[in-house]
N, C-alpha and C. Protein backbone atom coordinates (compact mmCIF):
# COMPACT_ATOMS: atom_id res chain seq x y z
N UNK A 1 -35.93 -149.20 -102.29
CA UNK A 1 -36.50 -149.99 -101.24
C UNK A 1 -35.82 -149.63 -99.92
N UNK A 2 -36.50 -149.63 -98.59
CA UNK A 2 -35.78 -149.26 -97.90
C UNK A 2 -35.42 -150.22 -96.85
N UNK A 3 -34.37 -150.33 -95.99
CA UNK A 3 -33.33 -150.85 -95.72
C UNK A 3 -34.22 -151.46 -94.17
N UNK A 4 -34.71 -153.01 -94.33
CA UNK A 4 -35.42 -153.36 -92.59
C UNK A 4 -34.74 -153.38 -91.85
N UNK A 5 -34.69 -152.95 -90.23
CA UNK A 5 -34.26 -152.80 -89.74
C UNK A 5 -33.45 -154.11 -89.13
N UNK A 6 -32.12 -154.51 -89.13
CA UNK A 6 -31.54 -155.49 -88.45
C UNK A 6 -32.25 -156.13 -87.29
N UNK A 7 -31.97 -157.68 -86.71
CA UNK A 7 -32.04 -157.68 -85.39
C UNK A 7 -30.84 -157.19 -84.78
N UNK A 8 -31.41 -156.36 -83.36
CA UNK A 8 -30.30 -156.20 -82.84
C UNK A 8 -29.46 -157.34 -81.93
N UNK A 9 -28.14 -156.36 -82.04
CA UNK A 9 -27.14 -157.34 -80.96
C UNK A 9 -27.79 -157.53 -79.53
N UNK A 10 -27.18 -159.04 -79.06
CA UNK A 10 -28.05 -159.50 -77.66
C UNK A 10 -27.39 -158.16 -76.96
N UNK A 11 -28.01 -157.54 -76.16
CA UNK A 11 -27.88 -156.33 -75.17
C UNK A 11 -27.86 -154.93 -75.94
N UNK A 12 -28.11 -154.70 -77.34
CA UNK A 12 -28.32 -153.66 -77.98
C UNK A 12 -29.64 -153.09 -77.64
N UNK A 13 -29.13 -151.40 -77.61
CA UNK A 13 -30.24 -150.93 -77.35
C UNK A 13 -31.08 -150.40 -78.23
N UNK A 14 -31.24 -150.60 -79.31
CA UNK A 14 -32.23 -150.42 -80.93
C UNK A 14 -31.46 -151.10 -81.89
N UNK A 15 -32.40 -151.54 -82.91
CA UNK A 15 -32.17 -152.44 -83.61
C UNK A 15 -31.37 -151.32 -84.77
N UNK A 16 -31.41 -150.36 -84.70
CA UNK A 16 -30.46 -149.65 -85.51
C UNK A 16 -28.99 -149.06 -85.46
N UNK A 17 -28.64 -149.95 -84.48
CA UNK A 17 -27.14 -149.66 -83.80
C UNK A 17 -26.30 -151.12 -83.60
N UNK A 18 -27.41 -152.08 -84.97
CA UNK A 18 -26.71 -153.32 -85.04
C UNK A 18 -25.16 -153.49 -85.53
N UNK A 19 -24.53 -152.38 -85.99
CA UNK A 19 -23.45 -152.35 -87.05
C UNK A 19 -22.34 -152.30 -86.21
N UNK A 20 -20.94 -152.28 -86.39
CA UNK A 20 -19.85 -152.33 -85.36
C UNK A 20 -18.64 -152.23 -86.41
N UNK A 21 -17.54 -152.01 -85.67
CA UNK A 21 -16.47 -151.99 -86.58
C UNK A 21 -16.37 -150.85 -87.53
N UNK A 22 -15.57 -151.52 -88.96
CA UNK A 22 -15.42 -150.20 -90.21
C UNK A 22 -16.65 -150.15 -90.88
N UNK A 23 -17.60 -150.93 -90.19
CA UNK A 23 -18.98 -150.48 -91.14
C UNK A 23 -19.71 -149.54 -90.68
N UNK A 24 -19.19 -149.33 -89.19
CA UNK A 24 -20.47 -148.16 -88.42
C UNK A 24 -19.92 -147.01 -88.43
N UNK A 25 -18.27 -146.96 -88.79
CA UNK A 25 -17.58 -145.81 -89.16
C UNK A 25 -18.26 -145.05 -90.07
N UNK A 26 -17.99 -146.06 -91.27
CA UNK A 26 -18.66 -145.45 -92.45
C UNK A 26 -20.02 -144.98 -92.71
N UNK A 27 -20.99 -145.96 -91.92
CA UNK A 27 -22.36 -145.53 -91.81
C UNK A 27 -22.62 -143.84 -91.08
N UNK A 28 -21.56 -144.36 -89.81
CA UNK A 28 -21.42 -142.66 -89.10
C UNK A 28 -21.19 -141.85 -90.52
N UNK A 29 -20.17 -141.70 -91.09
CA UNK A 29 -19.37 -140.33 -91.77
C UNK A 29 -20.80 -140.50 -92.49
N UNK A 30 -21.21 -141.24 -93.15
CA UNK A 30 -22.77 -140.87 -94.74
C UNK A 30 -23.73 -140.09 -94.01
N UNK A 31 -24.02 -140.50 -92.39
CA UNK A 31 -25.16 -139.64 -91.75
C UNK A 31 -24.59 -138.65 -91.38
N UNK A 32 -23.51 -138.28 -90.82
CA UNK A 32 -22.77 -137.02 -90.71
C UNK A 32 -22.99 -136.05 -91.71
N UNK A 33 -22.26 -136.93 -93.24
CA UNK A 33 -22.60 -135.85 -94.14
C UNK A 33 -23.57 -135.43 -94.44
N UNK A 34 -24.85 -136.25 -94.32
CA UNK A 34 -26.14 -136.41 -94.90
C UNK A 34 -26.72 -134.93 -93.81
N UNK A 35 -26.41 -134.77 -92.54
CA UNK A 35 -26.40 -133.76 -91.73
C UNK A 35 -26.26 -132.88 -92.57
N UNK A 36 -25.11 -132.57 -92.16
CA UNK A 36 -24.30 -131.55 -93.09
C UNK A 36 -24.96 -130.69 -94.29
N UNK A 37 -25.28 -131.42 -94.79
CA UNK A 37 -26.18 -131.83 -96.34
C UNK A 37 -27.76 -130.27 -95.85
N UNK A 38 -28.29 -131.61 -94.95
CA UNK A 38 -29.64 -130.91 -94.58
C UNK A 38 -29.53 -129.83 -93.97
N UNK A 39 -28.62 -129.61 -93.07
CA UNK A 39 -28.63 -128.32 -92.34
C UNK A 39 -28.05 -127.39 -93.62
N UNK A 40 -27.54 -127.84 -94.47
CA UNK A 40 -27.00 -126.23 -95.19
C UNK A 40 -28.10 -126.08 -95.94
N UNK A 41 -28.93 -127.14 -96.50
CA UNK A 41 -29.44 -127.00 -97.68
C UNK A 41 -31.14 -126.01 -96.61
N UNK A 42 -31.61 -126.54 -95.77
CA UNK A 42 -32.51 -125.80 -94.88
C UNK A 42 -32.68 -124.65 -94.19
N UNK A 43 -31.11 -124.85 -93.87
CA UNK A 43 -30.93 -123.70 -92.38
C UNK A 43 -30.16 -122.41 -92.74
N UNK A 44 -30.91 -121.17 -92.91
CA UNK A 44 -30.39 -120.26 -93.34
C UNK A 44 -29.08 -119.90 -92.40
N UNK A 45 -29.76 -119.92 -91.31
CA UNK A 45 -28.49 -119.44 -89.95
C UNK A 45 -27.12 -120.42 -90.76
N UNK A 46 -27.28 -121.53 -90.39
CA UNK A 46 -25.75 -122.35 -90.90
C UNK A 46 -25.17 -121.93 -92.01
N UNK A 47 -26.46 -121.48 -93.05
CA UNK A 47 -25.50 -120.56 -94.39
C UNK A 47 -24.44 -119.85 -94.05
N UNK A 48 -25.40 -118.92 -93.70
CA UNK A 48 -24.46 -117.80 -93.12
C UNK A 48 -23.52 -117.93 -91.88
N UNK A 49 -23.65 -118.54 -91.23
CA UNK A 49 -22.56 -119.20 -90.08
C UNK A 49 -21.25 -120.13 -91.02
N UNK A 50 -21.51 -120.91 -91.83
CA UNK A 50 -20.59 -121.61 -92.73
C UNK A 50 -19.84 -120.41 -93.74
N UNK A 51 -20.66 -119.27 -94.08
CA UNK A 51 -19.98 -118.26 -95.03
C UNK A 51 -18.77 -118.13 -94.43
N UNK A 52 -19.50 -117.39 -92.90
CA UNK A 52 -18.58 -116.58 -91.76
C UNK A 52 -17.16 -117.57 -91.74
N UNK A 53 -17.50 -118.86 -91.48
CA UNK A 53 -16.56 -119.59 -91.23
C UNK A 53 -15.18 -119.57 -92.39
N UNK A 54 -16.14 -119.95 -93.10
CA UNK A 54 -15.05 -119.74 -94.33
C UNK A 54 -13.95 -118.66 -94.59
N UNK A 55 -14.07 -117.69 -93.94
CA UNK A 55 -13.83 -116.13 -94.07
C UNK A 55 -13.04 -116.02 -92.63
N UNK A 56 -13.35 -116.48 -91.90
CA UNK A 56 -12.65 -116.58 -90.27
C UNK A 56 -11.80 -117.18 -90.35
N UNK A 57 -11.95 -119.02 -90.73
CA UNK A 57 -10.99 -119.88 -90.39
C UNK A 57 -9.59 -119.73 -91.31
N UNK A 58 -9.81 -119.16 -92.35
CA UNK A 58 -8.44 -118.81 -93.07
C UNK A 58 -7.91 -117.86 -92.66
N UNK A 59 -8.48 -116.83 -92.32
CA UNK A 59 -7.95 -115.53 -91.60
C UNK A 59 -7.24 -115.88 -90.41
N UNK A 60 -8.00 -116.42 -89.49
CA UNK A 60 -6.94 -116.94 -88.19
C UNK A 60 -5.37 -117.70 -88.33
N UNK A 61 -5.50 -118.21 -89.35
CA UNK A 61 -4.16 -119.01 -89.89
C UNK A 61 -2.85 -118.14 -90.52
N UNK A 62 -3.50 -116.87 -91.15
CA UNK A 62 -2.98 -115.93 -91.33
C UNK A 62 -2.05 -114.59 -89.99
N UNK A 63 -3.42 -114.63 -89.16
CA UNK A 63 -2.81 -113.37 -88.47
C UNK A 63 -2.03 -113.47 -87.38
N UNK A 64 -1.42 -112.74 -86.77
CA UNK A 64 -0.14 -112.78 -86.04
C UNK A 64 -0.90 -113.37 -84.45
N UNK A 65 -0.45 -114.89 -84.63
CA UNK A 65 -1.31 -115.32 -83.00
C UNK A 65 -0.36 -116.88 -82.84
N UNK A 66 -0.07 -116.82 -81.68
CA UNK A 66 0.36 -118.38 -81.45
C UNK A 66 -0.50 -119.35 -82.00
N UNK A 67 0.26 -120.41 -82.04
CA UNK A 67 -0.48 -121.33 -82.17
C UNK A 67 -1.36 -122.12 -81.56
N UNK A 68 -1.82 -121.42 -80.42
CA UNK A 68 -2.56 -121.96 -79.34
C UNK A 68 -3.76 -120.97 -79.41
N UNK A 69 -3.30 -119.38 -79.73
CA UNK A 69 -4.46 -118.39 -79.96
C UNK A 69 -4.97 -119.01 -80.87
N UNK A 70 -4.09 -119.31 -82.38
CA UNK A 70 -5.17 -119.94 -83.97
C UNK A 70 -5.94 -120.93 -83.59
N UNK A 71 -5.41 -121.82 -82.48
CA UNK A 71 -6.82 -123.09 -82.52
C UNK A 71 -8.05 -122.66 -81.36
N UNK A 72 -7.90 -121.77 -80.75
CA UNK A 72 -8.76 -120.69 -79.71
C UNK A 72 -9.73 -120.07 -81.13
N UNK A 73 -9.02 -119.43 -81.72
CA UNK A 73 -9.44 -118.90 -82.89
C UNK A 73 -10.41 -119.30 -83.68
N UNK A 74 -9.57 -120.41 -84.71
CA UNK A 74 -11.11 -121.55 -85.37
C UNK A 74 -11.77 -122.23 -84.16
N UNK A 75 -11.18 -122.52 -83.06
CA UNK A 75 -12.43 -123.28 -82.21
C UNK A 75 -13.85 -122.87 -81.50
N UNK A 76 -13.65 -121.31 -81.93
CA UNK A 76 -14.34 -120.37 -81.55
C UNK A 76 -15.50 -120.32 -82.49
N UNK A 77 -15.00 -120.75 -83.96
CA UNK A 77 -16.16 -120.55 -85.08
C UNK A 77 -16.41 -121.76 -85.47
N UNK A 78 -15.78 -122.97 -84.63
CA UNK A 78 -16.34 -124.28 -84.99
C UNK A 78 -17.56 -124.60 -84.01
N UNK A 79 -16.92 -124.23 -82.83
CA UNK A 79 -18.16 -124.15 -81.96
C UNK A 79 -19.44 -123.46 -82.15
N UNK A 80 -19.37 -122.06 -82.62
CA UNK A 80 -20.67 -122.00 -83.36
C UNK A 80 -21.36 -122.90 -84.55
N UNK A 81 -20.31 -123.46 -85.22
CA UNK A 81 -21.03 -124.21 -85.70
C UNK A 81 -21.78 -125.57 -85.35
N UNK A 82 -20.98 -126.02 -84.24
CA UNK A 82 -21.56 -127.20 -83.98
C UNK A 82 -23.11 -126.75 -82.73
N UNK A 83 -23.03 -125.52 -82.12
CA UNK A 83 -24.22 -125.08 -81.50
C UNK A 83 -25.21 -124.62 -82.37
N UNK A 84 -24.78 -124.64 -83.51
CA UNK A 84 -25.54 -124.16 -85.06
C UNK A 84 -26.88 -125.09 -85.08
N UNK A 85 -25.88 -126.06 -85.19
CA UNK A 85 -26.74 -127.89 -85.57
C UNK A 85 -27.55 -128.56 -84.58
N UNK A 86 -26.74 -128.50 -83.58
CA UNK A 86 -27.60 -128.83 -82.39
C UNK A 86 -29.16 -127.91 -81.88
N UNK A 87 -28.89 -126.97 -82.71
CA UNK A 87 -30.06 -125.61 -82.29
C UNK A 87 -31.12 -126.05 -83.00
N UNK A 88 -30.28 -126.72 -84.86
CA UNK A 88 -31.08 -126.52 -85.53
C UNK A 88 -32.18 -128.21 -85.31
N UNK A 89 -31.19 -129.38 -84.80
CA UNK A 89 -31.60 -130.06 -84.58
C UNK A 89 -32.57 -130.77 -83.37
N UNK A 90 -32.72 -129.34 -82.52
CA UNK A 90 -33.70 -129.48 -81.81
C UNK A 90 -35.16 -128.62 -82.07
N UNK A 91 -34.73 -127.86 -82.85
CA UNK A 91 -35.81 -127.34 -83.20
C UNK A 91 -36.88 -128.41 -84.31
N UNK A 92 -36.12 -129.02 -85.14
CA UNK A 92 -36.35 -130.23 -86.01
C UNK A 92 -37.21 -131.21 -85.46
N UNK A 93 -37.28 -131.63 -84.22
CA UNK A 93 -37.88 -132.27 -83.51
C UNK A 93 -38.78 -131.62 -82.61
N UNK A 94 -38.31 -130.65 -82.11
CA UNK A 94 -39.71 -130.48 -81.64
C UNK A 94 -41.23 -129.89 -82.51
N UNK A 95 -40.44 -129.51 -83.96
CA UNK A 95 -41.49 -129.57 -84.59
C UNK A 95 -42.23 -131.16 -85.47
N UNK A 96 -41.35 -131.99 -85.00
CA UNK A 96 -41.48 -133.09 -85.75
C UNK A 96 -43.02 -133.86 -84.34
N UNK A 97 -42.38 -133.44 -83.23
CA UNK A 97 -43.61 -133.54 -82.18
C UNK A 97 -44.82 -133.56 -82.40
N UNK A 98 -44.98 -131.75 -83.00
CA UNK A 98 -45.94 -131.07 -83.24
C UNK A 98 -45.59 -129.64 -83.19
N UNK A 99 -46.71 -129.01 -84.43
CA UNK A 99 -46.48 -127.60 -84.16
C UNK A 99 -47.12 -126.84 -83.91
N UNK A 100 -48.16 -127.25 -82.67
CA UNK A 100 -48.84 -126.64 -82.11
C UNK A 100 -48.24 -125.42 -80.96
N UNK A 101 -48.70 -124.49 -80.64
CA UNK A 101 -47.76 -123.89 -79.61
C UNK A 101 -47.86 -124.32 -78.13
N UNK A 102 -47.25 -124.42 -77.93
CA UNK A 102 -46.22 -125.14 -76.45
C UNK A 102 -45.91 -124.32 -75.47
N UNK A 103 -46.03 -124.27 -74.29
CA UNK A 103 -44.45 -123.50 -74.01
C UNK A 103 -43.40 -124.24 -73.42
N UNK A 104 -43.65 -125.47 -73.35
CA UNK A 104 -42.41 -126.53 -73.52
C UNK A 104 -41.73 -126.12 -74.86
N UNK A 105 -42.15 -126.17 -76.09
CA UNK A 105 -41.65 -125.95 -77.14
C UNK A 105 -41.08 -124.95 -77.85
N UNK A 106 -41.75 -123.81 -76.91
CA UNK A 106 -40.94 -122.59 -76.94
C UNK A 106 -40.02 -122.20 -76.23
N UNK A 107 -39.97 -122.92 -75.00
CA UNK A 107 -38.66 -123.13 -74.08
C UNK A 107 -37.81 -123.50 -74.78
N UNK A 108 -37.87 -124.84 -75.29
CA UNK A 108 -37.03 -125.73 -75.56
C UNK A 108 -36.41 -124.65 -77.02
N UNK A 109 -36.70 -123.99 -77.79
CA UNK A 109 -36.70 -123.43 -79.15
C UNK A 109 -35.69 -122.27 -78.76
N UNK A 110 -36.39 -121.68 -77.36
CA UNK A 110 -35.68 -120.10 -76.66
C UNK A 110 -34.35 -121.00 -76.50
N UNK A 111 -33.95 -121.72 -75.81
CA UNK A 111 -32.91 -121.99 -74.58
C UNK A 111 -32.00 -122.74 -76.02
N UNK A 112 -32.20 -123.06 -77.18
CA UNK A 112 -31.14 -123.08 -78.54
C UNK A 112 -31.08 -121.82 -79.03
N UNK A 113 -32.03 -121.25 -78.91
CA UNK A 113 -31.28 -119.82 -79.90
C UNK A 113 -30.09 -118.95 -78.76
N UNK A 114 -30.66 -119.08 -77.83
CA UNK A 114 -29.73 -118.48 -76.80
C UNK A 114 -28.70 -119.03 -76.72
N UNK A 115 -28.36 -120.65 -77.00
CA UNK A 115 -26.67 -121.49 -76.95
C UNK A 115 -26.49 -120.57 -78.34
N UNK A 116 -26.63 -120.54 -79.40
CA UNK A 116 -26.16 -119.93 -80.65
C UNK A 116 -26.22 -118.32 -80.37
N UNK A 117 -26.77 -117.83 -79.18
CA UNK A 117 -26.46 -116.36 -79.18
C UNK A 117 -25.13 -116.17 -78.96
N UNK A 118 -25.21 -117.18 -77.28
CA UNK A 118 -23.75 -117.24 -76.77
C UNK A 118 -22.36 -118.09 -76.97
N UNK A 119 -22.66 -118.79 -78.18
CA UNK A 119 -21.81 -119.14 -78.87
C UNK A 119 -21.25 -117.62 -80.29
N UNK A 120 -22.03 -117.06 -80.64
CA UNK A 120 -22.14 -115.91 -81.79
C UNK A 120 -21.02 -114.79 -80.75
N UNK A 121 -21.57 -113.95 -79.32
CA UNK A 121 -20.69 -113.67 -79.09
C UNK A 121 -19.10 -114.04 -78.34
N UNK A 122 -19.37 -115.38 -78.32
CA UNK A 122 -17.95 -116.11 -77.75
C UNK A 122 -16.97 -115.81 -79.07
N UNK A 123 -17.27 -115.41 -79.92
CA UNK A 123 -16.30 -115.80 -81.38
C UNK A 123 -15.76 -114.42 -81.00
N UNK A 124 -16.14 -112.81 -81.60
CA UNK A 124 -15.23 -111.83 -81.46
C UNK A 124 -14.72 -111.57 -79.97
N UNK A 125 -15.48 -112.35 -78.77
CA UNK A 125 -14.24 -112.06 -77.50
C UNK A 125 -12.99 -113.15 -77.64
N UNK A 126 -13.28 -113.99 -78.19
CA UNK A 126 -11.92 -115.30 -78.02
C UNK A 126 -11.07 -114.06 -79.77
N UNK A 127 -11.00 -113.94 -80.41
CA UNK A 127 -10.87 -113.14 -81.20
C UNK A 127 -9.97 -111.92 -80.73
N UNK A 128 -10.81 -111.21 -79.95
CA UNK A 128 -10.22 -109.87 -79.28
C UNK A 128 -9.26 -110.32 -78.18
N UNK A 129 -9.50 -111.05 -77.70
CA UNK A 129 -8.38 -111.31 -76.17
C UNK A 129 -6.86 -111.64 -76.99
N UNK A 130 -7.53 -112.59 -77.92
CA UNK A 130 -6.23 -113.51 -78.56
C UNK A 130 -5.58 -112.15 -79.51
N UNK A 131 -5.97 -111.67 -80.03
CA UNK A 131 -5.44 -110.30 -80.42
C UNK A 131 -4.80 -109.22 -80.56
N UNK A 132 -5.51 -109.25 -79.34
CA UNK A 132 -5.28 -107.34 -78.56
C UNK A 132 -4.62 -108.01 -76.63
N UNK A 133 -4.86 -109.29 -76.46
CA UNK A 133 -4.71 -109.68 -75.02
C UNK A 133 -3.06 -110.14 -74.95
């Protein structure tokens, strides 16, 4: 059965942001994961962006870099990931719109793949500087 929506709090702005405290924590982390969840289980890109990660973020911990290069380092392949989600989650919606062709919708579709281009090559220059710099 599914869950009616609360009334909201006096000055809330949707009735789905009635929760507060350690309950909206927790509600956050289940939709977080539940994210998480959908984008791997859907999104080929995040596959393979989460492989990469896996394979990067231990390596950086390993190789000869301050400790200010290593968090340059993974922050470099976290950030793709989080421009991963956001790419994937706008594309999600604007097909949830409609999927008729647009060129609002192809704007909007271009101008995420391009944050995940330039997030893709931000990783081997933060990489190379921290490196070789």
């Amino acid at each position: 059965m599914a869950e009616q929506p609360t009334e909201p709090r006096p000055g809330a702005e949707s009735p789905h942001k009635g929760r507060s405290g350690l309950r909206r924590i927790v509600n956050a982390f289940g939709y977080s994961m539940s994210g998480l969840a959908a984008a791997y289980r859907n999104e080929a890109a995040f596959r393979q962006e989460v492989l990469l990660a896996a394979v990067l973020v231990p390596l950086a911990l390993f190789l000869p870099a301050s400790g200010a290069g290593r968090a340059l380092m993974v922050g470099s392949v976290m950030l793709l990931l989080v421009v991963e989600l956001l790419n994937s989650a706008v594309e999600a919606t604007v097909d949830r719109v409609s999927l008729d062709d647009h060129s609002l919708a192809k704007r909007a579709k271009d101008i995420g793949s391009a944050a995940v281009m330039i997030a893709l090559v931000n990783v081997p220059i933060t990489w190379a500087l921290v490196l070789l710099g």
